[in-house]
N, C-alpha and C. Protein backbone atom coordinates (compact mmCIF):
# COMPACT_ATOMS: atom_id res chain seq x y z
N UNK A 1 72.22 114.94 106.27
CA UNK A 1 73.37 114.11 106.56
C UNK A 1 74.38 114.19 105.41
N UNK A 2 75.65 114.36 105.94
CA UNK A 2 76.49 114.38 104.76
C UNK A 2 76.40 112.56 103.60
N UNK A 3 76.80 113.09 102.22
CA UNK A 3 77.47 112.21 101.88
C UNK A 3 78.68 111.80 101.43
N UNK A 4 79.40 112.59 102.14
CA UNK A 4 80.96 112.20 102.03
C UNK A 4 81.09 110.55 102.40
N UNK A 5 81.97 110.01 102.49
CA UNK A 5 82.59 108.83 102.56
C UNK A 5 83.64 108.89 103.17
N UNK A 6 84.27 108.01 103.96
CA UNK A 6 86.09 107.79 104.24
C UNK A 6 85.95 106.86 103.50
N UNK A 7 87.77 107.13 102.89
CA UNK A 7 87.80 105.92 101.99
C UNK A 7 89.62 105.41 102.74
N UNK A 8 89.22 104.53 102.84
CA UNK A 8 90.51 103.62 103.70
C UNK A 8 91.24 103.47 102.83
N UNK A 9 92.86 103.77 102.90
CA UNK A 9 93.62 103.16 101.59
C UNK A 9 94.69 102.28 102.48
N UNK A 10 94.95 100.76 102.95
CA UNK A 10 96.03 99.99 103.24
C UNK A 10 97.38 99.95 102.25
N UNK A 11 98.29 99.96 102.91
CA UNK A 11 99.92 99.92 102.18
C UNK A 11 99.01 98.52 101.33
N UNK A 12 100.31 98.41 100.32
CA UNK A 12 99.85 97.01 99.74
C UNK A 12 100.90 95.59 100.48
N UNK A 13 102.00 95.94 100.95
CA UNK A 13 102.78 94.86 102.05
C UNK A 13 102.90 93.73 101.28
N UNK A 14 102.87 93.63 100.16
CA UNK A 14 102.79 92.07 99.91
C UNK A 14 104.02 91.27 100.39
N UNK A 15 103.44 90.31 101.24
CA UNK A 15 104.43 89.71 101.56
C UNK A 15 104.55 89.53 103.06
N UNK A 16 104.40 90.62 103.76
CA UNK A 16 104.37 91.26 105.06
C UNK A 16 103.41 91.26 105.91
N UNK A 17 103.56 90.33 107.31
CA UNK A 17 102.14 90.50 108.29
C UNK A 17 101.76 91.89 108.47
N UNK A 18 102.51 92.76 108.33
CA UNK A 18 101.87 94.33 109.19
C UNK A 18 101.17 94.41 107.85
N UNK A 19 101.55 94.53 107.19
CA UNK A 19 100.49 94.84 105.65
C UNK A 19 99.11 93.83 105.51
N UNK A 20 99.15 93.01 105.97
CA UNK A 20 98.23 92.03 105.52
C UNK A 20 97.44 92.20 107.25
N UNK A 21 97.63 92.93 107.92
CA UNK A 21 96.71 93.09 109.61
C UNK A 21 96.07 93.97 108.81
N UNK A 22 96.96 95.61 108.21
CA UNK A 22 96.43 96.70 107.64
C UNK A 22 94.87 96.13 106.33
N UNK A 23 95.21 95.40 105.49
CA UNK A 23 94.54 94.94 104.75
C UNK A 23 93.21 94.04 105.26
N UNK A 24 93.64 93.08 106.31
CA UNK A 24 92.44 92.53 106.95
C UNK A 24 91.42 93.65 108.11
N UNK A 25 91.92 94.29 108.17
CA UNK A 25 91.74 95.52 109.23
C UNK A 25 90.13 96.29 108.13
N UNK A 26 91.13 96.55 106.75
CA UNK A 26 90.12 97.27 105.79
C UNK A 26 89.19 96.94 105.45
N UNK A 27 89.08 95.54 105.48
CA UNK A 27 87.99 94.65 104.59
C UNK A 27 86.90 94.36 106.10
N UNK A 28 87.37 94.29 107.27
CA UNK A 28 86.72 94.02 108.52
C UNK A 28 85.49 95.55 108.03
N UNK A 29 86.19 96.69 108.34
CA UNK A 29 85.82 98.00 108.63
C UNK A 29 84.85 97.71 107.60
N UNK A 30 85.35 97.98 105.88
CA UNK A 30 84.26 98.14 104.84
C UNK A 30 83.02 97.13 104.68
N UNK A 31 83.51 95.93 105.14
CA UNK A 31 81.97 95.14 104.53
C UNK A 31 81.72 94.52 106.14
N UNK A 32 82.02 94.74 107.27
CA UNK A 32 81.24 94.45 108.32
C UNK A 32 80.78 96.04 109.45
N UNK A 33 82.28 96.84 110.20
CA UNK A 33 81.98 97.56 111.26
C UNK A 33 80.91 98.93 110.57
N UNK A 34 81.50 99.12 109.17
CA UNK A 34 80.99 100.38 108.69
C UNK A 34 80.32 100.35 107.50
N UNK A 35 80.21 99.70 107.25
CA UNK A 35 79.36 99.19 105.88
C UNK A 35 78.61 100.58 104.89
N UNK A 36 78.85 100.94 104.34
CA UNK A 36 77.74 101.91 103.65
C UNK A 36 78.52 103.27 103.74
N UNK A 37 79.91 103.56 104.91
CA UNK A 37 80.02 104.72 105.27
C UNK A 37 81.32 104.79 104.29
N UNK A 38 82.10 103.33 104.60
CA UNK A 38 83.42 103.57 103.79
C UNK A 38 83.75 103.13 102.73
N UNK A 39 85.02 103.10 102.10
CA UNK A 39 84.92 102.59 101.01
C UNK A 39 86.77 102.02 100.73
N UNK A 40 87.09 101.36 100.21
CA UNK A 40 88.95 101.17 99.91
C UNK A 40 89.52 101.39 98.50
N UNK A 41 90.21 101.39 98.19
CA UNK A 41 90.97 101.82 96.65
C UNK A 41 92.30 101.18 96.43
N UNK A 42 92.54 100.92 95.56
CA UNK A 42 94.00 100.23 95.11
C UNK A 42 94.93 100.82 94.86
N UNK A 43 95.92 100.83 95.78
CA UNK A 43 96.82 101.89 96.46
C UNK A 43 97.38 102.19 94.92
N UNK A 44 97.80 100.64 94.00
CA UNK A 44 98.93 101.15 92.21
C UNK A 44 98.03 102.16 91.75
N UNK A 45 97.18 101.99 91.83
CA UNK A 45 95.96 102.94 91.02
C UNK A 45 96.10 104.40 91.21
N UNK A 46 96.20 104.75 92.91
CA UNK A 46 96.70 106.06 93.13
C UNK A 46 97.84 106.43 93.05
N UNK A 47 99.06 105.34 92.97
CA UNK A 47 100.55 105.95 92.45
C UNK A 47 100.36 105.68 90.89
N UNK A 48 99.57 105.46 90.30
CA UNK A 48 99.42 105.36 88.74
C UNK A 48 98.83 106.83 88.48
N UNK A 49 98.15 107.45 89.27
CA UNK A 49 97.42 108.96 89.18
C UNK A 49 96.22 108.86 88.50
N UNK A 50 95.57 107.84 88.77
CA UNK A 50 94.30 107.04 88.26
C UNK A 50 93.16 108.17 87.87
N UNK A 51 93.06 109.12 87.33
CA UNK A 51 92.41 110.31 87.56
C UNK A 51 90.69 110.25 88.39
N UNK A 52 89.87 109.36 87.73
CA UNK A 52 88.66 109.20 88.77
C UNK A 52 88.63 109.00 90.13
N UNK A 53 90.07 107.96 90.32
CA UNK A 53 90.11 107.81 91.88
C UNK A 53 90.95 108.96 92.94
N UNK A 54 91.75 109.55 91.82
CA UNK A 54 92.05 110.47 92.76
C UNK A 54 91.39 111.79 93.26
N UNK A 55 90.19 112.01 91.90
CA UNK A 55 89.15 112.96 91.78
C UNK A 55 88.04 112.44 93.33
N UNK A 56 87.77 110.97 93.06
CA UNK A 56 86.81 110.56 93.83
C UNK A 56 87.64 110.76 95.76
N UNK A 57 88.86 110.71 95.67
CA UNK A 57 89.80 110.94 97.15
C UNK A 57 89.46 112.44 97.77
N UNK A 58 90.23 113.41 96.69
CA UNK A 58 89.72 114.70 96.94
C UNK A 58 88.99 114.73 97.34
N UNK A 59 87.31 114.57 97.11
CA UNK A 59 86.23 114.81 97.22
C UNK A 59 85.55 114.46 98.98
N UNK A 60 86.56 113.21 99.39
CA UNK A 60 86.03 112.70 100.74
C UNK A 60 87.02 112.75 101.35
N UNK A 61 86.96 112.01 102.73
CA UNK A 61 88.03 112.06 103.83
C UNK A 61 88.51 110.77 103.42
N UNK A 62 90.16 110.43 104.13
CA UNK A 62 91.11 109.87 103.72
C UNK A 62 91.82 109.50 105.08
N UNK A 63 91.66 107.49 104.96
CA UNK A 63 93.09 107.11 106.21
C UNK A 63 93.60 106.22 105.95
N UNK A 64 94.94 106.53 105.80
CA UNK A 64 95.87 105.70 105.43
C UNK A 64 96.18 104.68 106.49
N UNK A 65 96.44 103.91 106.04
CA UNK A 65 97.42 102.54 106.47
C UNK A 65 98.17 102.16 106.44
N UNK A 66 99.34 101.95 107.02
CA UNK A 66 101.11 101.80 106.37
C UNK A 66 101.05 100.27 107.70
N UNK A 67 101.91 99.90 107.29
CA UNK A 67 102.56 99.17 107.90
C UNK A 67 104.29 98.74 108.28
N UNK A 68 104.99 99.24 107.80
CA UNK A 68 106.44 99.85 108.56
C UNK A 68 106.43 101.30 108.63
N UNK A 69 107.51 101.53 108.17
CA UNK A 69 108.54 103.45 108.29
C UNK A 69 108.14 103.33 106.83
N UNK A 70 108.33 103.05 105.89
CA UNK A 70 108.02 103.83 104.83
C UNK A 70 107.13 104.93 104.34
N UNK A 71 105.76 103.93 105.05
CA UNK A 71 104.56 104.97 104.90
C UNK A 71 104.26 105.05 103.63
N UNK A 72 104.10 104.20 102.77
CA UNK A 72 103.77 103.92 101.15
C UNK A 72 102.63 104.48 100.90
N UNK A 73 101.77 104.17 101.55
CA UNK A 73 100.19 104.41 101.58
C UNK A 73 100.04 106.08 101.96
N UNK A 74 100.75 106.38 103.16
CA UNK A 74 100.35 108.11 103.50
C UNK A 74 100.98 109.05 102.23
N UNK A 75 102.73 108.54 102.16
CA UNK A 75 102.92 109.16 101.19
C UNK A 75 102.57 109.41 100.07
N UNK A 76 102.28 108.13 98.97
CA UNK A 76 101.76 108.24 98.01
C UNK A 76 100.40 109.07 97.83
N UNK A 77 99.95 109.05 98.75
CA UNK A 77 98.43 110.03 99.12
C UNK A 77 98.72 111.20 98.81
N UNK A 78 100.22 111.84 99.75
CA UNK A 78 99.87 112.82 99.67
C UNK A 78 100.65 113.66 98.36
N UNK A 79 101.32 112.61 97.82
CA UNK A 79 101.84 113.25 96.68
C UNK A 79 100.52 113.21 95.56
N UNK A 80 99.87 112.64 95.25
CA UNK A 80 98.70 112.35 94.08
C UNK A 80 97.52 112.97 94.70
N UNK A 81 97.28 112.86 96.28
CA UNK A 81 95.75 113.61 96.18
C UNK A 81 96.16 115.16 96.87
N UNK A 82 97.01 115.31 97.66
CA UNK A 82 98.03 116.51 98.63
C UNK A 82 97.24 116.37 99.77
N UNK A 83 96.48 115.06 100.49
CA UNK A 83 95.43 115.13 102.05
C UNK A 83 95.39 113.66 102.44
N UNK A 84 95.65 113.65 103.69
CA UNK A 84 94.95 112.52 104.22
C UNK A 84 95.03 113.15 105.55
N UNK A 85 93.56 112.63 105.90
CA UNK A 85 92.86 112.78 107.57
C UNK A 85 93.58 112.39 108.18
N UNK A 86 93.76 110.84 108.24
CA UNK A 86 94.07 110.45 109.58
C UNK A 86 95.11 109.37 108.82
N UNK A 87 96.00 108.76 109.61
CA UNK A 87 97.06 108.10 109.21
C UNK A 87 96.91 107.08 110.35
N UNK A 88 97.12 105.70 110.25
CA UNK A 88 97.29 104.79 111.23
C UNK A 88 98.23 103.98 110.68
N UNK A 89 99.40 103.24 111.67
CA UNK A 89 100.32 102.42 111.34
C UNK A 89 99.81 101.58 112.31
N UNK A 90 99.71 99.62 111.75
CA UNK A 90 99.40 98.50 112.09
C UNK A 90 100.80 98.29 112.99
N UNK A 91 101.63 99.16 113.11
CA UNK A 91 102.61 98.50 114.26
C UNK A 91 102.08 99.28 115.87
N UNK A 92 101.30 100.01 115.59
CA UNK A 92 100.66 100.99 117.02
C UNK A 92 99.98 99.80 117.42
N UNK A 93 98.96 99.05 116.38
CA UNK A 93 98.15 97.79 117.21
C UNK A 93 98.95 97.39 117.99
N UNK A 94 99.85 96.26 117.54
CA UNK A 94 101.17 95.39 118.06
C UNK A 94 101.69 95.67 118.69
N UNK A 95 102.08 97.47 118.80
CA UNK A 95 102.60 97.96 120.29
C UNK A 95 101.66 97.54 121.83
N UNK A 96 100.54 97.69 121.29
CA UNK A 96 99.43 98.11 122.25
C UNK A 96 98.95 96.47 122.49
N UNK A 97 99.40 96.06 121.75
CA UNK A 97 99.27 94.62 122.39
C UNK A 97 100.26 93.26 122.26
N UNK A 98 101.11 93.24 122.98
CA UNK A 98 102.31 93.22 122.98
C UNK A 98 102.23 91.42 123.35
N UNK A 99 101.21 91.02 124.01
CA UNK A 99 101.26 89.47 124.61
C UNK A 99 100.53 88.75 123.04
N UNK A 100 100.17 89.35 121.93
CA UNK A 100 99.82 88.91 121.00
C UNK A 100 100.13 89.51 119.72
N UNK A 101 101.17 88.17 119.28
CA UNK A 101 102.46 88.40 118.62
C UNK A 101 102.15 87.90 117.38
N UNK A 102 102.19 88.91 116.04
CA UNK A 102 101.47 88.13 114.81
C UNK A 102 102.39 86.78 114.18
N UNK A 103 101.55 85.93 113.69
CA UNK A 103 102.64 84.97 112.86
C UNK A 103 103.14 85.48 111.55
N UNK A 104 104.61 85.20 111.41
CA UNK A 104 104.97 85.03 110.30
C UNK A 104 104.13 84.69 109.12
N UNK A 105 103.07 84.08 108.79
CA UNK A 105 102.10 83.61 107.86
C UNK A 105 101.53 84.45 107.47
N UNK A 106 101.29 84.38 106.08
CA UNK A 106 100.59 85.53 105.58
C UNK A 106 99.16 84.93 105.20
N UNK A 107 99.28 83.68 104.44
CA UNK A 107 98.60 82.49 103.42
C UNK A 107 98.27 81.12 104.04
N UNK A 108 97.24 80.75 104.97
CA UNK A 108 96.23 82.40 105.56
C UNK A 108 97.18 82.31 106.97
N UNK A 109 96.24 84.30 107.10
CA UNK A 109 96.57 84.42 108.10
C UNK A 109 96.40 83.84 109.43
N UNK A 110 97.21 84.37 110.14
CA UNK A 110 97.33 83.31 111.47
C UNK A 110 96.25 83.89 113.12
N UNK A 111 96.13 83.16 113.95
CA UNK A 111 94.72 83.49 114.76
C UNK A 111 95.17 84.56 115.48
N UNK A 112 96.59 85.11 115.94
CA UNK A 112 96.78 86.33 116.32
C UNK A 112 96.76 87.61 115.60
N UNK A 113 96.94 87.04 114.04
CA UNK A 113 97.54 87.79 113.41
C UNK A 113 95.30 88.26 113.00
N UNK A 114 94.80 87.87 112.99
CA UNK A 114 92.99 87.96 113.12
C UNK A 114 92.86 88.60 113.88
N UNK A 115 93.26 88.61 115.24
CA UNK A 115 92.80 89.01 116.61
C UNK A 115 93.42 90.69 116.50
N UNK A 116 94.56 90.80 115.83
CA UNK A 116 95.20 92.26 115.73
C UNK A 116 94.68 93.25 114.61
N UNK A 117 94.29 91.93 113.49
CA UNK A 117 93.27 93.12 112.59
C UNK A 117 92.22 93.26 112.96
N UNK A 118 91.38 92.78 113.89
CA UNK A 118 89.96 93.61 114.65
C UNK A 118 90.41 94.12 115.31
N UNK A 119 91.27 94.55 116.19
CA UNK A 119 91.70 95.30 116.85
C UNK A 119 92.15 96.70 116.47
N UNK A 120 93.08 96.36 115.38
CA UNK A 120 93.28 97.54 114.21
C UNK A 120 91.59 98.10 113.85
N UNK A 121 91.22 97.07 113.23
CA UNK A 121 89.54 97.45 113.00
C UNK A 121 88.66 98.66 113.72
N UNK A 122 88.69 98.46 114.94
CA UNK A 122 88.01 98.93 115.64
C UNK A 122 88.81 100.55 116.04
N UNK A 123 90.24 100.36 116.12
CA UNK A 123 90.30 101.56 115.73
C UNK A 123 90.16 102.58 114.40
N UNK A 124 90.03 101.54 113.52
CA UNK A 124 89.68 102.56 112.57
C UNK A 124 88.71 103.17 112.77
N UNK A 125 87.50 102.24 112.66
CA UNK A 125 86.06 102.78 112.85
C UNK A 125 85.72 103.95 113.66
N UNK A 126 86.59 103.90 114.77
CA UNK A 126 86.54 105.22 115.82
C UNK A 126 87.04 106.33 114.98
N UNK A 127 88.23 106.27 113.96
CA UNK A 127 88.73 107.17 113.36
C UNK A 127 87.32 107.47 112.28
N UNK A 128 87.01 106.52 111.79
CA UNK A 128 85.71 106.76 110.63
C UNK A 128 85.19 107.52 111.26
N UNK A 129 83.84 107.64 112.52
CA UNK A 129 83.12 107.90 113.13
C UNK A 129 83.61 109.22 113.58
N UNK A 130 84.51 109.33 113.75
CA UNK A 130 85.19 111.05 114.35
C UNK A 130 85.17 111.71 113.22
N UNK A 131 85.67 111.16 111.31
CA UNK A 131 85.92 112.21 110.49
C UNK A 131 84.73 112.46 110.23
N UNK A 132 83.67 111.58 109.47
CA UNK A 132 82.42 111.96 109.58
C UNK A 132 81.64 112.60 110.31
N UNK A 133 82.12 112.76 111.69
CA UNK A 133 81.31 113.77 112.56
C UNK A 133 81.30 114.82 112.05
N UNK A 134 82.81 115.30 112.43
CA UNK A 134 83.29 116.32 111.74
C UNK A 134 82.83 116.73 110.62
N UNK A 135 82.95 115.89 109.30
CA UNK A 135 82.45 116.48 108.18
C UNK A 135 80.95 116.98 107.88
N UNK A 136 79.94 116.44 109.05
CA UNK A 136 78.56 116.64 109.62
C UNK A 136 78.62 118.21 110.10
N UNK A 137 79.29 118.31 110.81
CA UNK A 137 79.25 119.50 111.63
C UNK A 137 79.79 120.89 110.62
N UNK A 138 80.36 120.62 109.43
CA UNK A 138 81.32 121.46 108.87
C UNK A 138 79.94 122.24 107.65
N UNK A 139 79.02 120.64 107.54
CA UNK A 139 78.01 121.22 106.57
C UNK A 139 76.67 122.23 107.26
């Protein structure tokens, strides 16, 4: 069995519900849906060029999280590590579910704004579960 890892990196949004779905989304995935498989990193750390963490990125698969057009999280990836797998934006949730509308609230978050990061969640995990296949099949 491989031991690669995905390692989830969320925009940091402070401030911002799509950032803070992306962020509750990560923490769902790492310490409940996937426990053991993934792992997250602190996005300053990789625009700081943190050398272990970007050594430790290289090494595994990579999905970003953005939450507007900027794409803070993909970009910065790909300038410091030059890869990321898979890319997801927390506004695809919100598209896809359109009768549940996040609150303004960040502190704490609000019960839709819960209901859209498991939702986000669960697509990640599908994304986890596909790169790791893959990276199974490659060894």
């Amino acid at each position: 069995m491989s031991e690669k890892k995905v390692y989830i990196i969320p925009c940091s949004g402070i401030g911002k519900v799509f950032g803070s779905i992306g962020r509750e989304a990560t923490y769902i995935v790492a310490n409940k849906l996937a426990k053991g498989k993934v792992e997250f990193e602190c996005l300053p750390l990789i625009v700081k060029g943190k050398k272990e963490v970007i050594e430790k990125l290289k090494a595994n698969k990579i999905i970003s999280i953005d939450g507007c057009p900027l794409k803070c999280s993909y970009n910065n990836l790909i300038e410091q590590v030059g890869n990321v797998d898979a890319q997801i934006m927390t506004t695809s949730i919100v598209k896809e579910n359109r009768e549940c509308k996040p609150e303004p609230s960040i502190i704490p978050i609000g019960e839709n704004t819960k209901i859209l990061s498991q939702k986000l969640a669960e697509k990640v995990i599908n994304k986890v579960d596909e790169l790791l296949e893959n990276t199974e099949e490659v060894n």
